[in-house]
PDB file of N, CA and C in Angstrom:
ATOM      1  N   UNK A   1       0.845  -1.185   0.000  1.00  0.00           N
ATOM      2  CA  UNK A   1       0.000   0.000   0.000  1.00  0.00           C
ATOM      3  C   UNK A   1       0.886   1.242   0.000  1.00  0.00           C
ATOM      4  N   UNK A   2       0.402   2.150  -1.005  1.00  0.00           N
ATOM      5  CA  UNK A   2       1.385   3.417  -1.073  1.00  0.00           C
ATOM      6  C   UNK A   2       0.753   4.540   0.207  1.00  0.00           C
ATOM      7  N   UNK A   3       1.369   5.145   0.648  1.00  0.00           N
ATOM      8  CA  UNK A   3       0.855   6.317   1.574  1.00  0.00           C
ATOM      9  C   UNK A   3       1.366   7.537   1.767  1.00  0.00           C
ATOM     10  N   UNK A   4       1.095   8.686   1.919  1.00  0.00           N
ATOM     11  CA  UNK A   4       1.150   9.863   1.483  1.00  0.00           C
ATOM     12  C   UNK A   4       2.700  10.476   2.081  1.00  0.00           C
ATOM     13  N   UNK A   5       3.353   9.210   3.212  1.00  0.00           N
ATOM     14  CA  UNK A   5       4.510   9.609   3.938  1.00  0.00           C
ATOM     15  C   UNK A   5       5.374   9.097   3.009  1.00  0.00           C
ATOM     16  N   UNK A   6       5.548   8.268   2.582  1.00  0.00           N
ATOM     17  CA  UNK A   6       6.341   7.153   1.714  1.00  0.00           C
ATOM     18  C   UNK A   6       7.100   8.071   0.410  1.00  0.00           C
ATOM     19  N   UNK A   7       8.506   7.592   0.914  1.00  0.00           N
ATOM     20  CA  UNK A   7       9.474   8.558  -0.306  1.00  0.00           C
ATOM     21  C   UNK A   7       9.411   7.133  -1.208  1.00  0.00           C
ATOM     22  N   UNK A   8      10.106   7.456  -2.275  1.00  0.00           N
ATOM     23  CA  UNK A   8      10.226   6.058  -3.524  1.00  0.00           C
ATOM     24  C   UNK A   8      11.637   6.787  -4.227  1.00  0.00           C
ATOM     25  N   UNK A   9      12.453   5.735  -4.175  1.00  0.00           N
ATOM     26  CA  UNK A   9      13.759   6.192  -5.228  1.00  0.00           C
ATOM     27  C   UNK A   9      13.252   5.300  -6.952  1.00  0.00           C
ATOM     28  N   UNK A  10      13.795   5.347  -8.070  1.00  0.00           N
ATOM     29  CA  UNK A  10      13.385   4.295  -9.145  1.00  0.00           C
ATOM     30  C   UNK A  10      14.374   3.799  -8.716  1.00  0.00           C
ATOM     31  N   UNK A  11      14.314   2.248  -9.552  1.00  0.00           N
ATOM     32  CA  UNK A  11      14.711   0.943  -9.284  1.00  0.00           C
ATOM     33  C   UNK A  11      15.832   1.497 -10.447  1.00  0.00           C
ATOM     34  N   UNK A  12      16.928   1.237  -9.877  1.00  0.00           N
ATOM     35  CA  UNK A  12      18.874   1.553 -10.818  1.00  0.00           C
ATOM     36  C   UNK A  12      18.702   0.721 -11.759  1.00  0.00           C
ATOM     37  N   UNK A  13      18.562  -0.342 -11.753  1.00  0.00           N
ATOM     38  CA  UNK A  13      18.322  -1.368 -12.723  1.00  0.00           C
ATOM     39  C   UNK A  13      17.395  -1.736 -14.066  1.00  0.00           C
ATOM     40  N   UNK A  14      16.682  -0.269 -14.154  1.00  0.00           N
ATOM     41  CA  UNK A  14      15.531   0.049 -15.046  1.00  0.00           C
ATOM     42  C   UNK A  14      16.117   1.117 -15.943  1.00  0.00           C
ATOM     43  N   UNK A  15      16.538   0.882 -17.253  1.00  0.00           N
ATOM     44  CA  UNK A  15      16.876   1.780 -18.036  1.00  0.00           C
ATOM     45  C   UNK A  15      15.206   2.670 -18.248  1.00  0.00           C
ATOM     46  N   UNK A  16      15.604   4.266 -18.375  1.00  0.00           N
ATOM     47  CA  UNK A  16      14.506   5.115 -18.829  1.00  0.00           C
ATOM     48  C   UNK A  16      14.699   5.918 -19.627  1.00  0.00           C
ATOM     49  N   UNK A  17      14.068   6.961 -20.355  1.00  0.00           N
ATOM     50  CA  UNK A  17      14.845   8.007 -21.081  1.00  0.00           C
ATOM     51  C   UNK A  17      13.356   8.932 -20.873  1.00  0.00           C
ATOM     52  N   UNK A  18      14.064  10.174 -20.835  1.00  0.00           N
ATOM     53  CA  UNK A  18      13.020  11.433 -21.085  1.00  0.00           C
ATOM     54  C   UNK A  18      13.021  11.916 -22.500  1.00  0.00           C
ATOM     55  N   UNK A  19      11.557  12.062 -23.229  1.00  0.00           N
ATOM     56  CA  UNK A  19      11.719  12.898 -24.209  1.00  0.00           C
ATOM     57  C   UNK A  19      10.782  13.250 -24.883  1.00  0.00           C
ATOM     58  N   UNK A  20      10.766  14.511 -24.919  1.00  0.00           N
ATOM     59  CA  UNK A  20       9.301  15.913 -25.069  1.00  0.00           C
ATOM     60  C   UNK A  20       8.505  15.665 -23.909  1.00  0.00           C
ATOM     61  N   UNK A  21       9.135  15.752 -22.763  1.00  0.00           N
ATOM     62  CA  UNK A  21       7.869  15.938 -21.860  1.00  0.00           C
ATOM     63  C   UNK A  21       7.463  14.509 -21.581  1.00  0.00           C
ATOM     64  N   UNK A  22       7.129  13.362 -22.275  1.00  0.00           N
ATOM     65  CA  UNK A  22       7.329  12.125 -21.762  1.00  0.00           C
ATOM     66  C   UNK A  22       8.236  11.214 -21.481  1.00  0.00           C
ATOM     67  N   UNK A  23       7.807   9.864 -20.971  1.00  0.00           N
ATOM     68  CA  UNK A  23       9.196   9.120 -20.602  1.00  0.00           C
ATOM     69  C   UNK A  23       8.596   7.850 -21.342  1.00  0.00           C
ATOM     70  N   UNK A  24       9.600   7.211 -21.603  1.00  0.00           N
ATOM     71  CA  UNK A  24      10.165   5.665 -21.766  1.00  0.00           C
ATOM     72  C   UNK A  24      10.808   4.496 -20.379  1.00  0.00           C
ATOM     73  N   UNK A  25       9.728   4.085 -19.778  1.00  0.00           N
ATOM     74  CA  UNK A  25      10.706   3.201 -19.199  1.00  0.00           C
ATOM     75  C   UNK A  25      11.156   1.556 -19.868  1.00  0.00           C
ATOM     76  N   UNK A  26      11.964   0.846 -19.654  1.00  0.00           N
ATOM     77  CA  UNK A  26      11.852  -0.525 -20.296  1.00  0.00           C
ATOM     78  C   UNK A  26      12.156  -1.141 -19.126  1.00  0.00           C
ATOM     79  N   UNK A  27      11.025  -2.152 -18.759  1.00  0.00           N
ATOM     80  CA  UNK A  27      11.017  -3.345 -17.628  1.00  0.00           C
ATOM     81  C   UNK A  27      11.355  -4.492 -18.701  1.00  0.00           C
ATOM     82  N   UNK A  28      13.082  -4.735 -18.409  1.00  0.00           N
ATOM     83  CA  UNK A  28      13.777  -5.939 -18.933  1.00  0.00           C
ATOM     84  C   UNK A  28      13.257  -7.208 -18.519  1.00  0.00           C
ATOM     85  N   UNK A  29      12.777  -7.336 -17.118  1.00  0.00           N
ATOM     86  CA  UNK A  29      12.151  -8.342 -16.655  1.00  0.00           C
ATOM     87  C   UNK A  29      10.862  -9.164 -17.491  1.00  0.00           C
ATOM     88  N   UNK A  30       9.807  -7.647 -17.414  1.00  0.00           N
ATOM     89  CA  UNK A  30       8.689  -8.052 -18.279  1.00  0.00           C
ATOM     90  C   UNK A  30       8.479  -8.139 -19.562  1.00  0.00           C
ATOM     91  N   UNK A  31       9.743  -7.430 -20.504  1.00  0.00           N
ATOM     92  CA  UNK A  31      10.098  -7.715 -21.862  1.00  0.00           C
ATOM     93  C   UNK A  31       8.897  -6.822 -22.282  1.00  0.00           C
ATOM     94  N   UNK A  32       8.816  -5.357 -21.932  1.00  0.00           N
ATOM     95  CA  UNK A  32       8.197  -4.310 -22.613  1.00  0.00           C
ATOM     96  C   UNK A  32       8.420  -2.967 -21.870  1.00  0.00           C
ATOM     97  N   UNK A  33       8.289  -2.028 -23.157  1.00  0.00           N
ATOM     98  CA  UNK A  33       8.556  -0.653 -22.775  1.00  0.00           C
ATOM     99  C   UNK A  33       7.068  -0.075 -22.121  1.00  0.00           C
ATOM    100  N   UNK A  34       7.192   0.833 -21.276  1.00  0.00           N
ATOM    101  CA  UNK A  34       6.202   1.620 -20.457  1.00  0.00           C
ATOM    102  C   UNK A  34       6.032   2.574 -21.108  1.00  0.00           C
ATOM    103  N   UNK A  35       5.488   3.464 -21.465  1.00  0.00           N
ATOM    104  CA  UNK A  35       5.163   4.982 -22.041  1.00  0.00           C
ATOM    105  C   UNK A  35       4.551   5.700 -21.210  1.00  0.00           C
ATOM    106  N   UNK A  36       5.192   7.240 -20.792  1.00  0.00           N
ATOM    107  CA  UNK A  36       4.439   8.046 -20.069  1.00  0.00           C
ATOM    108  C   UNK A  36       3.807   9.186 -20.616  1.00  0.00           C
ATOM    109  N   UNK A  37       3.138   9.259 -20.029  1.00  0.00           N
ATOM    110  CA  UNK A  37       2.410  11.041 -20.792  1.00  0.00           C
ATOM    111  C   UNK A  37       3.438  12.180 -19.884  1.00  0.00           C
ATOM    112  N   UNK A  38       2.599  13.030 -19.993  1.00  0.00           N
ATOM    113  CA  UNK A  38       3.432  14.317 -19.250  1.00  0.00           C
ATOM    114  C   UNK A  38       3.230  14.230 -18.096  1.00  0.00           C
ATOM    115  N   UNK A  39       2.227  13.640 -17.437  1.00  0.00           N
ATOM    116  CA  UNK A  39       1.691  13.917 -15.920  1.00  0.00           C
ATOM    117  C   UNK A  39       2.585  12.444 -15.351  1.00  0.00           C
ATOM    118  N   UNK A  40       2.699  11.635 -15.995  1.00  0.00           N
ATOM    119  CA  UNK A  40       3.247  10.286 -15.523  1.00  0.00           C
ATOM    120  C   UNK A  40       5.195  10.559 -15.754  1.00  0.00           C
ATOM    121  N   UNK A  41       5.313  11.190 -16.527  1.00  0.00           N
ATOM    122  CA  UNK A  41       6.965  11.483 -16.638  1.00  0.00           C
ATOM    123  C   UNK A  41       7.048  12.884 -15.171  1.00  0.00           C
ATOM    124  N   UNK A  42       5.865  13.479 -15.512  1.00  0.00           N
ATOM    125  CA  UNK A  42       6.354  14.352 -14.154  1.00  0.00           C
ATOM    126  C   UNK A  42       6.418  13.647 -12.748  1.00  0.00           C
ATOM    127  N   UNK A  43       5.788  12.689 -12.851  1.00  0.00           N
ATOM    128  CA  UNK A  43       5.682  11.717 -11.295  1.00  0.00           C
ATOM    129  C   UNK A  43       6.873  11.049 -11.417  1.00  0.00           C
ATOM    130  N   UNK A  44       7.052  10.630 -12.435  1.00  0.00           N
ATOM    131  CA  UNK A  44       8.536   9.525 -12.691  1.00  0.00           C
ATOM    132  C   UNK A  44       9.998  10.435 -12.229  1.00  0.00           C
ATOM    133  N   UNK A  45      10.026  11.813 -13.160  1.00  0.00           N
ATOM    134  CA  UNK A  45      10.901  12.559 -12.715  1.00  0.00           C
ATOM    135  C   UNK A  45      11.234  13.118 -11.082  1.00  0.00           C
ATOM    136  N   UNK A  46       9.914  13.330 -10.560  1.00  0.00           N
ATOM    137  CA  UNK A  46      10.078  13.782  -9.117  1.00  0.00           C
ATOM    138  C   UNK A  46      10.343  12.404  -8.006  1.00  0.00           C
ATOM    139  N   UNK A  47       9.983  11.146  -8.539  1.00  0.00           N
ATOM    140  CA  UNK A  47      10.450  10.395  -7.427  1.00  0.00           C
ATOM    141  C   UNK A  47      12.145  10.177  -7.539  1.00  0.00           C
ATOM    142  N   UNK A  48      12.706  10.894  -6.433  1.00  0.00           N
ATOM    143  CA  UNK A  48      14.226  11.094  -6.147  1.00  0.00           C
ATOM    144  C   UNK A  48      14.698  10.699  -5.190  1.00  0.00           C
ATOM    145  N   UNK A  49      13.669   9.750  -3.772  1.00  0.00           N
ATOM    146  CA  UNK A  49      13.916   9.388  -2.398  1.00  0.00           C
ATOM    147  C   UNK A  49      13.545  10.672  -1.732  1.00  0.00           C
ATOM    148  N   UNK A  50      13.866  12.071  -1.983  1.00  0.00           N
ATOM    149  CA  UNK A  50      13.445  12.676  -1.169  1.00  0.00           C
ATOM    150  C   UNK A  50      12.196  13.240  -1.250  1.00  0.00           C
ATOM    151  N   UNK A  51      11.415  13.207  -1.672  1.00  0.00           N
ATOM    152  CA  UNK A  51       9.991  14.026  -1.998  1.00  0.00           C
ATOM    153  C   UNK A  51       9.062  12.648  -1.735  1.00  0.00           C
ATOM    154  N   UNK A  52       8.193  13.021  -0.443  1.00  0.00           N
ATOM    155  CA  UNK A  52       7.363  12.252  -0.295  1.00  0.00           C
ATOM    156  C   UNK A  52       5.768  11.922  -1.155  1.00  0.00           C
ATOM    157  N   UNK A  53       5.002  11.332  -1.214  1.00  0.00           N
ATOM    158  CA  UNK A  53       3.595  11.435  -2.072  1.00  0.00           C
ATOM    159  C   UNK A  53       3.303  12.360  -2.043  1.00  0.00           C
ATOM    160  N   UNK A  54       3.277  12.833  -0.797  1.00  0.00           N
ATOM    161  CA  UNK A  54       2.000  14.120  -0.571  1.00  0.00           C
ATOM    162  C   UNK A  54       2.904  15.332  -1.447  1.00  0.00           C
ATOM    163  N   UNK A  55       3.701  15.201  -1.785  1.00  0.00           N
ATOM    164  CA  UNK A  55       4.718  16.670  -1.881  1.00  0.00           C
ATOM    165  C   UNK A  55       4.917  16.475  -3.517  1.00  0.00           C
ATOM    166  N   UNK A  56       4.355  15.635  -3.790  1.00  0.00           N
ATOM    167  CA  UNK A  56       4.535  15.123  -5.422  1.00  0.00           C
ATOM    168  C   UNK A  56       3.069  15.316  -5.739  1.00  0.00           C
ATOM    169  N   UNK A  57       2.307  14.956  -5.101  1.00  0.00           N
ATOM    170  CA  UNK A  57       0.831  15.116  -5.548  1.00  0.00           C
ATOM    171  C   UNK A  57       0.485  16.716  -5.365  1.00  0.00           C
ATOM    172  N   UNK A  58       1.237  17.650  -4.684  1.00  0.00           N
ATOM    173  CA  UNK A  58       0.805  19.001  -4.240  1.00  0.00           C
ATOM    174  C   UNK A  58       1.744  19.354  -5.583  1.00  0.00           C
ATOM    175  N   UNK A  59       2.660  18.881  -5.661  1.00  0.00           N
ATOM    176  CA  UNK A  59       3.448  19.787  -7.395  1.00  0.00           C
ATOM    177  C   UNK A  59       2.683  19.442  -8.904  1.00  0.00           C
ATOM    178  N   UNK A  60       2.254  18.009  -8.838  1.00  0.00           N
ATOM    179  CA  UNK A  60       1.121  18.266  -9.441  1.00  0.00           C
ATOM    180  C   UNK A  60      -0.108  18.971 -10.184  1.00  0.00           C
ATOM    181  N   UNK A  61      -0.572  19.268  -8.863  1.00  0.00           N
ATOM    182  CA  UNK A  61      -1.817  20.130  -8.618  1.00  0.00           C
ATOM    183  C   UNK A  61      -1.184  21.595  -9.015  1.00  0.00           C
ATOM    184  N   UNK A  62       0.181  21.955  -9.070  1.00  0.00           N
ATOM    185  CA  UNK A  62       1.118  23.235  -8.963  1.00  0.00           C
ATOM    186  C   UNK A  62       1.366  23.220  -9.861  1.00  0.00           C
ATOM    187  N   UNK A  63       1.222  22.678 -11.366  1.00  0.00           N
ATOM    188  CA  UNK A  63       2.335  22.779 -12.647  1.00  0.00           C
ATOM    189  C   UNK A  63       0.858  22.099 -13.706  1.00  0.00           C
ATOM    190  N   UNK A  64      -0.438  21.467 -12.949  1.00  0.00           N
ATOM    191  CA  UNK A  64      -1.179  20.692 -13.761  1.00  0.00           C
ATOM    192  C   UNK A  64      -2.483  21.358 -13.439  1.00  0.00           C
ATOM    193  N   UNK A  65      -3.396  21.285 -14.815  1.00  0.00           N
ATOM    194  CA  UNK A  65      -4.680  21.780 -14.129  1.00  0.00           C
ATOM    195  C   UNK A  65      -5.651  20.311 -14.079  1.00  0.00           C
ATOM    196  N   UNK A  66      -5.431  20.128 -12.408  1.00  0.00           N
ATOM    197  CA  UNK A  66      -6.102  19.368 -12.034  1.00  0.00           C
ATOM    198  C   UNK A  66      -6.599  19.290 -10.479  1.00  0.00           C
ATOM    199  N   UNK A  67      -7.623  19.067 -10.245  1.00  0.00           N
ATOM    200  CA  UNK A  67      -7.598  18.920  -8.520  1.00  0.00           C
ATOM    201  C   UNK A  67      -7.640  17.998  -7.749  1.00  0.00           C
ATOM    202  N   UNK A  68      -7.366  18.420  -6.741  1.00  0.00           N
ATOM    203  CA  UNK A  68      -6.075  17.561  -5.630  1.00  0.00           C
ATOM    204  C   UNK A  68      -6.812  16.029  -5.241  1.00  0.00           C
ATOM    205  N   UNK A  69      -8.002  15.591  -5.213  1.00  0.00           N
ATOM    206  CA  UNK A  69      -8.358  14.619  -5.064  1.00  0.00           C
ATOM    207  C   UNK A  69      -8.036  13.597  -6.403  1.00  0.00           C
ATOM    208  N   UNK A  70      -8.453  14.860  -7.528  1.00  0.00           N
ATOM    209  CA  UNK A  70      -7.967  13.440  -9.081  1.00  0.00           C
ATOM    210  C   UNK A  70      -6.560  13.002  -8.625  1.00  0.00           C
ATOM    211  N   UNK A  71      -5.740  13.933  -8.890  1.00  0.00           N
ATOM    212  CA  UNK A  71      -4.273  13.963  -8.079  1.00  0.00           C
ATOM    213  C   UNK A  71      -3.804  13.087  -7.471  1.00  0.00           C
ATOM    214  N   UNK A  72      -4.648  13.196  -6.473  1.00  0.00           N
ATOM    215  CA  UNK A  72      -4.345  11.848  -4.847  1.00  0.00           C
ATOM    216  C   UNK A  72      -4.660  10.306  -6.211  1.00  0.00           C
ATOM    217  N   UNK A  73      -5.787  10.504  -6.328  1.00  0.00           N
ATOM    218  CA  UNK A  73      -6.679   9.275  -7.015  1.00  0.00           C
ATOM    219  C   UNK A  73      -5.563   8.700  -7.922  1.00  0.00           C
ATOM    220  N   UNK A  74      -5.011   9.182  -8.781  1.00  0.00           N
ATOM    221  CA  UNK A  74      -4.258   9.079 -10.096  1.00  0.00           C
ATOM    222  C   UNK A  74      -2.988   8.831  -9.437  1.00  0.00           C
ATOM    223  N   UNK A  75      -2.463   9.974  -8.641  1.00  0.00           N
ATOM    224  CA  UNK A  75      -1.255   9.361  -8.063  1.00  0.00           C
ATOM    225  C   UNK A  75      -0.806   7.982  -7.567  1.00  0.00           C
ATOM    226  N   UNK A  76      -1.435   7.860  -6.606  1.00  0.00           N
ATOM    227  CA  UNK A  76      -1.770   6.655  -5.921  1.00  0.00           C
ATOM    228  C   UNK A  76      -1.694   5.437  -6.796  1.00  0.00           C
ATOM    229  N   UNK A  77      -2.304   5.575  -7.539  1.00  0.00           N
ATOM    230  CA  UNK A  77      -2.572   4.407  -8.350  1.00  0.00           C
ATOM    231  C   UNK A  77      -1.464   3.722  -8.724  1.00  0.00           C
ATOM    232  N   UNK A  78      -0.887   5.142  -9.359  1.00  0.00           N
ATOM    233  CA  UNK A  78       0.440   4.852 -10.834  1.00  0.00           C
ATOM    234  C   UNK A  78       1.541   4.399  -9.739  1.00  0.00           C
ATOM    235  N   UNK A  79       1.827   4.901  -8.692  1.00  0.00           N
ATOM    236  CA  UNK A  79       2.484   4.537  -7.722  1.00  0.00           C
ATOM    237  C   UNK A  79       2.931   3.110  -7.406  1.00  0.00           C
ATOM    238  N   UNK A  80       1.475   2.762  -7.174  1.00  0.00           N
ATOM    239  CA  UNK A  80       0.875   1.084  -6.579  1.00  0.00           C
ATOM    240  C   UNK A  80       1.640   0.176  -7.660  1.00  0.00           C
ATOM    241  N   UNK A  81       1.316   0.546  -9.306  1.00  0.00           N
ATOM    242  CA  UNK A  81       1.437  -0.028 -10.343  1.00  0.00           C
ATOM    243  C   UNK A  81       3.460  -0.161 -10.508  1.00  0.00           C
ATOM    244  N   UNK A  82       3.968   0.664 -10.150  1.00  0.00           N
ATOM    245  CA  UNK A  82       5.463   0.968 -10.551  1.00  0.00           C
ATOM    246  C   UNK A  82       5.515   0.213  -9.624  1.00  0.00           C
ATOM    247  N   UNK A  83       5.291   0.221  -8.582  1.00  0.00           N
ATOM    248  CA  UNK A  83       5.587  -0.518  -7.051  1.00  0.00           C
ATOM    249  C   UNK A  83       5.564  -2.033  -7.419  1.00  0.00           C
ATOM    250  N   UNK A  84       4.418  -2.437  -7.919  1.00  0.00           N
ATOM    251  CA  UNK A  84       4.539  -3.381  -7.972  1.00  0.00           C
ATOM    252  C   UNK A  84       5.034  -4.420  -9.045  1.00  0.00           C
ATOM    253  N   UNK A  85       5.814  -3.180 -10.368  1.00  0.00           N
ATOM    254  CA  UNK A  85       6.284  -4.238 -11.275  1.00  0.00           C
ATOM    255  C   UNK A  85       7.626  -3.490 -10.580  1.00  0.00           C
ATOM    256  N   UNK A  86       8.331  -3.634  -9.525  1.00  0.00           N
ATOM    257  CA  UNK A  86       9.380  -3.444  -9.115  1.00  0.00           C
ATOM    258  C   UNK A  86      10.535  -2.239  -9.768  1.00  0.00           C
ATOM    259  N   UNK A  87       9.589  -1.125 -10.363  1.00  0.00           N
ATOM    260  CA  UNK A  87      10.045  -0.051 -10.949  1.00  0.00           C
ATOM    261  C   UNK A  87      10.596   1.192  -9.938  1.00  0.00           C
ATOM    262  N   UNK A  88      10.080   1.020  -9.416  1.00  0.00           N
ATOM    263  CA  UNK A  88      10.290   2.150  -8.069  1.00  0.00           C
ATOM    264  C   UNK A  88      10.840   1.360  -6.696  1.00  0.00           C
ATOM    265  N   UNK A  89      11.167   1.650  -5.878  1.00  0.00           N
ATOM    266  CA  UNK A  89      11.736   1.119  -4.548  1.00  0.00           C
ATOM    267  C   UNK A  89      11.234   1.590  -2.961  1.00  0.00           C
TER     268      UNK A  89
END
């Protein structure tokens, strides 16, 4: 379960690339590339270990026009999902 205290570094072992605003990750494990939009490369980019959920979901809401519950909702999710194909840490 992800929670709003919880920092996340990405997993070293996951080649990614940024470009125009989205990302590329490739899970070698699962033998396919990930594609992000802009809102999912901005979540990808800000998890660094130090920036907790809540502080990623408030920059969000700060750079995106969206509000803070979609935010939480959407965050959360994509979180859960990286988490659990061992993309994030």
């Amino acid at each position: 379960m992800v929670k709003m205290e919880d920092k996340f570094t990405k997993n070293e072992n996951i080649p990614w690339r940024l470009i125009d605003n989205e990302a590329i990750i490739v899970d070698i494990k699962e033998g396919e590339s990930i594609y992000l939009n802009e809102v999912g490369a901005f979540i990808w980019g800000s998890i660094d270990g130090k920036k907790t959920v809540k502080e990623i979901i408030k920059h969000i809401c700060d750079n995106f026009d969206v509000d803070i519950e979609t935010a939480k909702k959407d965050t959360l999710n994509f979180l859960k999902t990286l988490l659990e194909k061992k993309l994030i840490l």
